[in-house]
PDB file of N, CA and C in Angstrom:
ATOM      1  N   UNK A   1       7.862  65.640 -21.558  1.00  0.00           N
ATOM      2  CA  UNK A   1       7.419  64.262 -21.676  1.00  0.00           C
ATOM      3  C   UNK A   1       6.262  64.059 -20.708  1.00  0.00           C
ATOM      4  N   UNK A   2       5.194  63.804 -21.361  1.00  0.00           N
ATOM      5  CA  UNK A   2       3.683  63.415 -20.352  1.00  0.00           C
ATOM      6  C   UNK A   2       3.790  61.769 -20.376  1.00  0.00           C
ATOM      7  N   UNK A   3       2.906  61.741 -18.885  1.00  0.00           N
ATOM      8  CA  UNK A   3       3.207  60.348 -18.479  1.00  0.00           C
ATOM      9  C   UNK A   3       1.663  59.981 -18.707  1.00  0.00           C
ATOM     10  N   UNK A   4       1.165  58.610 -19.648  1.00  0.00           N
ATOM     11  CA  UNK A   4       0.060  58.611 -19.674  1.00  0.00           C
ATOM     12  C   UNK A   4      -0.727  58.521 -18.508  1.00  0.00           C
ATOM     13  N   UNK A   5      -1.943  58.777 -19.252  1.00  0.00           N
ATOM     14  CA  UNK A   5      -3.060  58.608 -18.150  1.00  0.00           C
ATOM     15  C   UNK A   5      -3.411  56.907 -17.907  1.00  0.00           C
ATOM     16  N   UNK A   6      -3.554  56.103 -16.764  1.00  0.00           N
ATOM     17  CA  UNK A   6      -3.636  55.097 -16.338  1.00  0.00           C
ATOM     18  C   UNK A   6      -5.199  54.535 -16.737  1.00  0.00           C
ATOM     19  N   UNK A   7      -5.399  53.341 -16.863  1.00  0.00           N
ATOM     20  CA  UNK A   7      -7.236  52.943 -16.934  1.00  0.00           C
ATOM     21  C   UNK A   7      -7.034  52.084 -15.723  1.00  0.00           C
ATOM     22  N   UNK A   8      -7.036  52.255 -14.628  1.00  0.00           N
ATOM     23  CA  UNK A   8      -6.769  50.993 -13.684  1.00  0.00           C
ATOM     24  C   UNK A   8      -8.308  51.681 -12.781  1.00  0.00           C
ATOM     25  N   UNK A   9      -9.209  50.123 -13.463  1.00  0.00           N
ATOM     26  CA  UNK A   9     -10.462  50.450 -12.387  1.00  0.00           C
ATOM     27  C   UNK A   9     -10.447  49.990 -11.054  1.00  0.00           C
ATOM     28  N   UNK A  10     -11.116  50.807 -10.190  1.00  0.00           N
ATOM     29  CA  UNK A  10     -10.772  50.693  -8.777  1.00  0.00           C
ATOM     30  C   UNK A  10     -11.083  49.661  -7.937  1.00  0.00           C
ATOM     31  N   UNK A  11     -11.946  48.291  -9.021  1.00  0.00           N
ATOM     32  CA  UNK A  11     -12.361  47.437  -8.576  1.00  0.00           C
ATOM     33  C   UNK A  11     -11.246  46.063  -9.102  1.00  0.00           C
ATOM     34  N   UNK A  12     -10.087  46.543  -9.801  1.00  0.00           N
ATOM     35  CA  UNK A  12      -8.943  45.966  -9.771  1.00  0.00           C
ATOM     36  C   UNK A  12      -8.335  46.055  -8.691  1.00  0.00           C
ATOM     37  N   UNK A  13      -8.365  47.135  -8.243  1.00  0.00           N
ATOM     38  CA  UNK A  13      -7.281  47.619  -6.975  1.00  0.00           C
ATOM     39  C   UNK A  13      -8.045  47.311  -5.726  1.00  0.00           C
ATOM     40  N   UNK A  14      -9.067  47.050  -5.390  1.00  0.00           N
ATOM     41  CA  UNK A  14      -9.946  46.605  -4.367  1.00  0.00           C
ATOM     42  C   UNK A  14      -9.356  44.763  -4.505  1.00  0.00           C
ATOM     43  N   UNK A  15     -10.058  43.953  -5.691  1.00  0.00           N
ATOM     44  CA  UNK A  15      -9.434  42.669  -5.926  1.00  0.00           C
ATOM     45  C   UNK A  15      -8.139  42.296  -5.425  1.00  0.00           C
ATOM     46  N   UNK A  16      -7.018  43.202  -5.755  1.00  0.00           N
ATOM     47  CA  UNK A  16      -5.656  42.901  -5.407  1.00  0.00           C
ATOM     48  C   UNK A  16      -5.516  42.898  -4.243  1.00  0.00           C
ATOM     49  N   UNK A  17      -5.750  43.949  -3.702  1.00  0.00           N
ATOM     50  CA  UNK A  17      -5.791  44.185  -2.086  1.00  0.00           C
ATOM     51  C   UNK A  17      -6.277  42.968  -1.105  1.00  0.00           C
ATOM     52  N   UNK A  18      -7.358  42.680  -1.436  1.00  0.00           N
ATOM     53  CA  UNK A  18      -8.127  41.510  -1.169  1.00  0.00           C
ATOM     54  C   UNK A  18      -7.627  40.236  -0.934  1.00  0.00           C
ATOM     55  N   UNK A  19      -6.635  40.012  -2.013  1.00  0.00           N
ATOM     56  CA  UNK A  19      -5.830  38.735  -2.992  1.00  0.00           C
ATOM     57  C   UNK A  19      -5.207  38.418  -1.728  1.00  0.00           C
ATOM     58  N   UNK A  20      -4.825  39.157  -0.820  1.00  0.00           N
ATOM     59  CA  UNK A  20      -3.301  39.309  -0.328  1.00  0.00           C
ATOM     60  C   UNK A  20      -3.636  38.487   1.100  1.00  0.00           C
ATOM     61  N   UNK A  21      -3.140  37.043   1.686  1.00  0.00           N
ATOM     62  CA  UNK A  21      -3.756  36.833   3.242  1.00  0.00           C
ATOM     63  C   UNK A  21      -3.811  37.974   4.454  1.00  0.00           C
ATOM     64  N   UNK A  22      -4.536  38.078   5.173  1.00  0.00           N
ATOM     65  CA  UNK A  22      -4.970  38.894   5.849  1.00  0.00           C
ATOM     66  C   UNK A  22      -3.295  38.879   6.888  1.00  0.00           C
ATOM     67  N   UNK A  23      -3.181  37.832   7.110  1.00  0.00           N
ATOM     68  CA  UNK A  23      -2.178  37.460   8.289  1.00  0.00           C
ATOM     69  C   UNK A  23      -0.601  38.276   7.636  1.00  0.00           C
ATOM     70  N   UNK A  24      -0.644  38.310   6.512  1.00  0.00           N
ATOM     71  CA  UNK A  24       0.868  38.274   5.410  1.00  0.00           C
ATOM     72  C   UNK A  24       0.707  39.954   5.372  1.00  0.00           C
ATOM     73  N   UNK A  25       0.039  40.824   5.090  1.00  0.00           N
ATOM     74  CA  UNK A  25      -0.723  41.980   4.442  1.00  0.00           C
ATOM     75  C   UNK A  25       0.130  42.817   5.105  1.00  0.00           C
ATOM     76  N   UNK A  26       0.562  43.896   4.786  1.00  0.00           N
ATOM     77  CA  UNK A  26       1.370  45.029   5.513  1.00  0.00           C
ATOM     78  C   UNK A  26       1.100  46.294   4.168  1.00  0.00           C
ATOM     79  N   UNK A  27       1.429  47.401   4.845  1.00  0.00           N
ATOM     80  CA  UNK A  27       1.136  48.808   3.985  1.00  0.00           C
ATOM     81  C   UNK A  27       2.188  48.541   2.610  1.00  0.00           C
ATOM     82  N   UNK A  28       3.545  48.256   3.163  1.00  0.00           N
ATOM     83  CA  UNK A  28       4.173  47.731   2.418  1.00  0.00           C
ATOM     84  C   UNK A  28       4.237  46.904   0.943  1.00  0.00           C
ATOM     85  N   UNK A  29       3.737  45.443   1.436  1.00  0.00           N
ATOM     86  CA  UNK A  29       3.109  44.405   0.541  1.00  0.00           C
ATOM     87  C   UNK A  29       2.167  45.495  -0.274  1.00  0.00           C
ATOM     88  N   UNK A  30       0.729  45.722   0.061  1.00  0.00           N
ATOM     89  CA  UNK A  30      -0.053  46.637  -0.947  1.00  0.00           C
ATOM     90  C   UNK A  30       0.691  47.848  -1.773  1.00  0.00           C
ATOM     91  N   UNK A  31       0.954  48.496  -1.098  1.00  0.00           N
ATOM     92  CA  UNK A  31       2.124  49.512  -2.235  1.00  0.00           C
ATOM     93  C   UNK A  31       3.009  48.771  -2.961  1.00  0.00           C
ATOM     94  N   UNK A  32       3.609  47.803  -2.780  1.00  0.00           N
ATOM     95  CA  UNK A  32       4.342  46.998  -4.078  1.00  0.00           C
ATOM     96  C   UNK A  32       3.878  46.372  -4.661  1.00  0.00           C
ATOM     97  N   UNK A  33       2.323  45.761  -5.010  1.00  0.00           N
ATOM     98  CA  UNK A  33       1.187  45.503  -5.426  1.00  0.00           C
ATOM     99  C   UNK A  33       0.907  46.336  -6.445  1.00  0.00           C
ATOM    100  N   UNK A  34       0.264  47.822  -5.214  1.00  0.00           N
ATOM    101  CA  UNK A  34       0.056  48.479  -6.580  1.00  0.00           C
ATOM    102  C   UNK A  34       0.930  49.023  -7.544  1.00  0.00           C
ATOM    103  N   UNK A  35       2.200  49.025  -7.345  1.00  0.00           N
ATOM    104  CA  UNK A  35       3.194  49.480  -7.881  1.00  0.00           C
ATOM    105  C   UNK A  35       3.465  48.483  -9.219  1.00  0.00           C
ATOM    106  N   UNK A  36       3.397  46.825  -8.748  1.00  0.00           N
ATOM    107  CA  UNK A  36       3.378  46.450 -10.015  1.00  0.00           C
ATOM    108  C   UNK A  36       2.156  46.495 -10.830  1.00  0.00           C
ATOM    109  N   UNK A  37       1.457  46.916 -10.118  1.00  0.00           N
ATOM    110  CA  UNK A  37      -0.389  46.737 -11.040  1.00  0.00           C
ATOM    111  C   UNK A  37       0.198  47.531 -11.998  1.00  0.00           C
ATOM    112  N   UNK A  38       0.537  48.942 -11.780  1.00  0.00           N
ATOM    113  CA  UNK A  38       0.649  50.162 -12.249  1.00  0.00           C
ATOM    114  C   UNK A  38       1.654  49.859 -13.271  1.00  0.00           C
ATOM    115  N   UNK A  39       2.436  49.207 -13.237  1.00  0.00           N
ATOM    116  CA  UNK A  39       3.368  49.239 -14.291  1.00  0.00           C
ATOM    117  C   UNK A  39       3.055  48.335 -15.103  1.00  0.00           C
ATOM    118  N   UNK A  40       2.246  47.143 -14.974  1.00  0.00           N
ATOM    119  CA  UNK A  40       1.712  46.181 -15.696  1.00  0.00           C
ATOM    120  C   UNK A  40       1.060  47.069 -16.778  1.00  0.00           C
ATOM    121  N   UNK A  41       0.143  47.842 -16.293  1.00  0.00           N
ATOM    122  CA  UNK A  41      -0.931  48.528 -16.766  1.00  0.00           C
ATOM    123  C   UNK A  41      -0.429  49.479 -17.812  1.00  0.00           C
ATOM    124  N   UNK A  42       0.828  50.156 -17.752  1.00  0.00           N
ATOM    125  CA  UNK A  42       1.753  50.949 -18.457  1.00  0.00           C
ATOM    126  C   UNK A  42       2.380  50.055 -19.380  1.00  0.00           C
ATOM    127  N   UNK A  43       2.342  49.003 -19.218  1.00  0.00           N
ATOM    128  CA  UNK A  43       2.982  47.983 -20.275  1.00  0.00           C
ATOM    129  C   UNK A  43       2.216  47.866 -21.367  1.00  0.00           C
ATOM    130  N   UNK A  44       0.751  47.458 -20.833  1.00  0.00           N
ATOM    131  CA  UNK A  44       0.026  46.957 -22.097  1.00  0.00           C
ATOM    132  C   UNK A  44      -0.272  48.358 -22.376  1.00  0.00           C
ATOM    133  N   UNK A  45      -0.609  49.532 -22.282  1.00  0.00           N
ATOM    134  CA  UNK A  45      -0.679  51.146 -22.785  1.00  0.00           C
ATOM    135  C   UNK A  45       0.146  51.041 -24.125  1.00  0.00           C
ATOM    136  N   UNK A  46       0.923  50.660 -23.542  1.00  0.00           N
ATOM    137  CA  UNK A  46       2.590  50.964 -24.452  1.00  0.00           C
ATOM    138  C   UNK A  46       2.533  49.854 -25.762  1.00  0.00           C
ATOM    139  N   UNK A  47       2.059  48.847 -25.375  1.00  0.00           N
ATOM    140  CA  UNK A  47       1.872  47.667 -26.199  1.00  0.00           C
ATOM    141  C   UNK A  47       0.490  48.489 -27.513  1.00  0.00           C
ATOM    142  N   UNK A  48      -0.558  48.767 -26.381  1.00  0.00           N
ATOM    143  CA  UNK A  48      -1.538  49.036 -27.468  1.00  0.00           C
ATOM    144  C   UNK A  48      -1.266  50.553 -28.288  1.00  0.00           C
ATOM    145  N   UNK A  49      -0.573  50.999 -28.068  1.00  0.00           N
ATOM    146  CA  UNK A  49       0.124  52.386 -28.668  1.00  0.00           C
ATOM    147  C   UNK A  49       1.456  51.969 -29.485  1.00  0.00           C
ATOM    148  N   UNK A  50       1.663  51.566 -29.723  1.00  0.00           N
ATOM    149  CA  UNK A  50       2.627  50.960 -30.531  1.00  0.00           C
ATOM    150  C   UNK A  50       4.080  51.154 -30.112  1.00  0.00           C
ATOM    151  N   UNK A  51       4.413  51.830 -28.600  1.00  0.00           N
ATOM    152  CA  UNK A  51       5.572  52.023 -28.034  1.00  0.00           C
ATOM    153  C   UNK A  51       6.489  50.460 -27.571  1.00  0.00           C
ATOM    154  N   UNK A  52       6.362  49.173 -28.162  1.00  0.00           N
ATOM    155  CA  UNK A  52       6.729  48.010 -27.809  1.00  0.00           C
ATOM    156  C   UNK A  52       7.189  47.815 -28.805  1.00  0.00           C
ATOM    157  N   UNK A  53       8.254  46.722 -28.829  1.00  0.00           N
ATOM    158  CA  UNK A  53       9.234  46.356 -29.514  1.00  0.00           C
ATOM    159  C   UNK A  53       8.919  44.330 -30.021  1.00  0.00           C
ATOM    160  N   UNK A  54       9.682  43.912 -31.002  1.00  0.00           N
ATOM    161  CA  UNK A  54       9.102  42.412 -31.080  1.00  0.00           C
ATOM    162  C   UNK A  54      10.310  41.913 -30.005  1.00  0.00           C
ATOM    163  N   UNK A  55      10.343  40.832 -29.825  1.00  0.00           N
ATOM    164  CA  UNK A  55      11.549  39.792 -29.449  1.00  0.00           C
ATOM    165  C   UNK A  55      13.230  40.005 -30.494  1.00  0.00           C
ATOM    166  N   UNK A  56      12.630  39.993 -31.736  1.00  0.00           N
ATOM    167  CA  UNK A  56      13.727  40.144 -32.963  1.00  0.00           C
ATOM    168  C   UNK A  56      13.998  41.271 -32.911  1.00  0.00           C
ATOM    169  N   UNK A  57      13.236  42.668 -32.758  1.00  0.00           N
ATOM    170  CA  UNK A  57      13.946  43.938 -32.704  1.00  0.00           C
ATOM    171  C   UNK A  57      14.404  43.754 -31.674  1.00  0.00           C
ATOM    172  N   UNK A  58      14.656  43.319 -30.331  1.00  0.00           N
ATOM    173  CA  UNK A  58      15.107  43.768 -28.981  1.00  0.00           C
ATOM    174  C   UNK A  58      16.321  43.477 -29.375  1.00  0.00           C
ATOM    175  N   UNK A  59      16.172  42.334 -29.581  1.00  0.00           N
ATOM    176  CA  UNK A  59      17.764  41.695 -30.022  1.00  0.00           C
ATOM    177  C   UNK A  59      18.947  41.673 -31.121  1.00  0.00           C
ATOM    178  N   UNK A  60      17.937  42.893 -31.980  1.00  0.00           N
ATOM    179  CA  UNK A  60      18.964  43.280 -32.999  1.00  0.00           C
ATOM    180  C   UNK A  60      19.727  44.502 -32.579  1.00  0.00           C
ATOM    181  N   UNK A  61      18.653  45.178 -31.163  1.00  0.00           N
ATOM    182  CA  UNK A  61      19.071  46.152 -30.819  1.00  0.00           C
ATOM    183  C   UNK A  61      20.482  46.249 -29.870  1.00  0.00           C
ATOM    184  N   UNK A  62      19.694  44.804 -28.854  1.00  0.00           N
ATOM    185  CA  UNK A  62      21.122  44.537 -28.149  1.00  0.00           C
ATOM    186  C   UNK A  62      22.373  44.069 -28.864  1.00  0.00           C
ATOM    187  N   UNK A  63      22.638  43.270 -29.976  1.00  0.00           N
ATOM    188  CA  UNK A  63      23.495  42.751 -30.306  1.00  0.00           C
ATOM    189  C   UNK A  63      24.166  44.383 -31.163  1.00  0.00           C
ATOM    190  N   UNK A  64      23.315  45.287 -31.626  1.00  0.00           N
ATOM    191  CA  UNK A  64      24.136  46.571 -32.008  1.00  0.00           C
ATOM    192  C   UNK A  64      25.325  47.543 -30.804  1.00  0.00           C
ATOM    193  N   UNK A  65      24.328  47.403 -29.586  1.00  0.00           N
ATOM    194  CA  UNK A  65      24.498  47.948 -28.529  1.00  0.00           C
ATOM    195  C   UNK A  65      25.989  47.097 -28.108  1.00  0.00           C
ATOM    196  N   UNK A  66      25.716  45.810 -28.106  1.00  0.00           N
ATOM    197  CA  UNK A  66      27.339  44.734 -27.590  1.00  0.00           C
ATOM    198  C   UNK A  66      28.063  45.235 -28.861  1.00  0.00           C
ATOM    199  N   UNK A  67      28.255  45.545 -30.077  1.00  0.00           N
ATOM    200  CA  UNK A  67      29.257  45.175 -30.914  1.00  0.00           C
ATOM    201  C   UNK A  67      29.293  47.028 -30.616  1.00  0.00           C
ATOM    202  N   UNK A  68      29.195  47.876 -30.305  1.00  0.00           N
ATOM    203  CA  UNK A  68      29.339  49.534 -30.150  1.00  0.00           C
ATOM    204  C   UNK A  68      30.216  49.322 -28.886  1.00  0.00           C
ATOM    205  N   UNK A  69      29.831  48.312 -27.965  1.00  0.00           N
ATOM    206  CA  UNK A  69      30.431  48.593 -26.680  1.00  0.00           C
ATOM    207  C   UNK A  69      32.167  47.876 -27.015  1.00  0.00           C
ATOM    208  N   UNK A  70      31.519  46.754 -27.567  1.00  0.00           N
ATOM    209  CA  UNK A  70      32.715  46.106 -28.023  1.00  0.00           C
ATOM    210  C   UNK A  70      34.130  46.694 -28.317  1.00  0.00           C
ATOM    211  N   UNK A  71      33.912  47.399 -29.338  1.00  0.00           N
ATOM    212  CA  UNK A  71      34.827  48.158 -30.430  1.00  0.00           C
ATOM    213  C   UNK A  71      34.831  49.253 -29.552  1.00  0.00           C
ATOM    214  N   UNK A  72      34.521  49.875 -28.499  1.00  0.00           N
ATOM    215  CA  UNK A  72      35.068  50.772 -27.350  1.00  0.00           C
ATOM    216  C   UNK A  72      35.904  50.987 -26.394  1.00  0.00           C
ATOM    217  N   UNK A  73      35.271  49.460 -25.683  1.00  0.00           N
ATOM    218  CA  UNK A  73      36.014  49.015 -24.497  1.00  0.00           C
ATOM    219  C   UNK A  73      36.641  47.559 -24.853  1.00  0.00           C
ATOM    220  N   UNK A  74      37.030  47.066 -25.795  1.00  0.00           N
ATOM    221  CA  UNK A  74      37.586  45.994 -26.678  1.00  0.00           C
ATOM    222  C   UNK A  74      37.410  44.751 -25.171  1.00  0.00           C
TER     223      UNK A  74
END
């Protein structure tokens, strides 16, 4: 399983960094920043590749998933 390749330009990641008050800012804060950039960014990938689901499939999926668990663990 390959993990795609990211488009996150570096003048996003400069912006974010930026975003953040100077006083508040820790190594911390920025790595969980970019961490959600990064997964944001993997979202819409997934969206424009057709790996996303509607609202109505999620939930036909979960309600399969509850009535399997159901009839298991009653």
């Amino acid at each position: 399983m390959s993990i795609p390749k990211e488009d996150i330009k570096l003048e996003k990641i400069v912006k974010l960094l930026e975003k953040n008050p100077e006083e508040n800012k820790t190594l911390y804060d920025n790595i969980y920043n970019l961490y959600v950039l990064i997964g944001i960014a993997k979202g819409v990938d997934d969206i424009r590749n057709g790996r996303g689901m509607t609202l109505e499939e999620f939930n036909k999926e979960r309600e399969e998933l509850y009535e399997r668990y159901s009839r298991s663990f009653g």
